[in-house]
Protein backbone atom coordinates (compact mmCIF):
# COMPACT_ATOMS: atom_id res chain seq x y z
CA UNK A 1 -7.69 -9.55 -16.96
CA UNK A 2 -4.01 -10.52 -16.00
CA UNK A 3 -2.90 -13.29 -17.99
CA UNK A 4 0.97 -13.64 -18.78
CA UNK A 5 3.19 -16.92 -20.16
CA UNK A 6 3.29 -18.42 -16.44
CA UNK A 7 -0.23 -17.87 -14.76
CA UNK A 8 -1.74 -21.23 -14.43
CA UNK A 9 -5.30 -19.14 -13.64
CA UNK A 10 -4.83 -21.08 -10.20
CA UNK A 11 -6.36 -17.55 -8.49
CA UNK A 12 -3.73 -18.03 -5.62
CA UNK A 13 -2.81 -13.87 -6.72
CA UNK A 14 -6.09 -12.07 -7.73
CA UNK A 15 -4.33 -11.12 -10.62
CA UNK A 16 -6.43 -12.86 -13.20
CA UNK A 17 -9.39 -12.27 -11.65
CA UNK A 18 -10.32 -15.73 -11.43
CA UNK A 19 -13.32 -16.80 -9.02
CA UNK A 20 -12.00 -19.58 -7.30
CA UNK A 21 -13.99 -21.72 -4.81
CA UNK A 22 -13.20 -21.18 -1.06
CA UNK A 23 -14.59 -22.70 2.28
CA UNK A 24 -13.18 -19.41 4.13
CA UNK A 25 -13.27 -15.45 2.78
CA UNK A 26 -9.96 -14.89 1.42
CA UNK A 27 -7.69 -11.36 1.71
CA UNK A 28 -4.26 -10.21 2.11
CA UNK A 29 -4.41 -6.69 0.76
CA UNK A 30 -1.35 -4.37 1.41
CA UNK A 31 -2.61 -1.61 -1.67
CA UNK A 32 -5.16 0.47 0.47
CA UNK A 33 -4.37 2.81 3.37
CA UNK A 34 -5.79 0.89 6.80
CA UNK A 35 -7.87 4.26 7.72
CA UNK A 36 -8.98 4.61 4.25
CA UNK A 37 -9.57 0.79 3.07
CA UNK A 38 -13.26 0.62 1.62
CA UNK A 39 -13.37 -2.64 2.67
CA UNK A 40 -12.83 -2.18 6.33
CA UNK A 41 -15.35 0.91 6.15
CA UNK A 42 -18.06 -1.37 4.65
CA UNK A 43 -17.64 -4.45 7.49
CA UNK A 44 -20.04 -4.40 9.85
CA UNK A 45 -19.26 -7.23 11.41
CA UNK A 46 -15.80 -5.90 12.03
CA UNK A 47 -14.20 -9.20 10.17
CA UNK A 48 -11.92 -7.03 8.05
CA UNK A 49 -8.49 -6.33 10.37
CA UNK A 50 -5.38 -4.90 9.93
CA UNK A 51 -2.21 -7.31 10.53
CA UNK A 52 1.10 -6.11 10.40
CA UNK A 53 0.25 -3.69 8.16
CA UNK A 54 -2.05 -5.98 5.91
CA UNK A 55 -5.44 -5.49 5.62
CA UNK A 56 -7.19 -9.24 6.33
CA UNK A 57 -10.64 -11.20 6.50
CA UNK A 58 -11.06 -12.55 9.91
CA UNK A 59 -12.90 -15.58 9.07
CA UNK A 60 -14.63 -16.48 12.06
CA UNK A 61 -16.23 -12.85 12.35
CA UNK A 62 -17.07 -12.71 8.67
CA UNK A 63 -21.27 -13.40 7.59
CA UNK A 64 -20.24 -13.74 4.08
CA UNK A 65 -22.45 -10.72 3.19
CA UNK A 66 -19.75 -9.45 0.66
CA UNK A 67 -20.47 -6.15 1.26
CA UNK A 68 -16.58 -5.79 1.00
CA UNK A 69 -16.15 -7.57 -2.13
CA UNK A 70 -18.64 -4.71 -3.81
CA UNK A 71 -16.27 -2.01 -2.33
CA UNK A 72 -13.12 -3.43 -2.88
CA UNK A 73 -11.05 -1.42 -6.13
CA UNK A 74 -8.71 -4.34 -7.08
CA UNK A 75 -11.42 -7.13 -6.58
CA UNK A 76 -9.03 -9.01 -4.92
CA UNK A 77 -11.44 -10.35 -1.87
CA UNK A 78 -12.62 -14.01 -2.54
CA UNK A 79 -15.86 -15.16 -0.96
């Protein structure tokens, strides 16, 4: 777990690995290769999309099945 003289656990980064409470999946991952991004393998419902590089959750196409958060390697996806 992250934790440094300035984080505020406010789980804005992923860093700390805090859970925070969202009404909407949360991801903005620029770490994994698009064609190689577990995440986007394991969607089904085709809700995880690359923008401009960044791999995202579309929000209205996501179930909430977090079958991406299992996959993920930085545990960085909030649902």
């Amino acid at each position: 777990m992250f934790k440094s003289g300035n984080c505020t656990e406010c789980t804005t980064c992923g860093s700390c690995q805090q859970t925070p409470t969202v009404d909407t999946p949360t991801l903005f991952c620029m770490n994994c290769q698009p064609s190689e991004a577990p995440c986007l393998l394991a969607c089904k419902e085709n809700a995880i999309e690359v923008l401009g590089g960044a791999i995202t959750i579309n929000s209205d196409k996501c179930t909430l099945c977090r079958d991406c958060v299992e996959v993920c390697p930085l545990n960085i996806i909030k649902i």
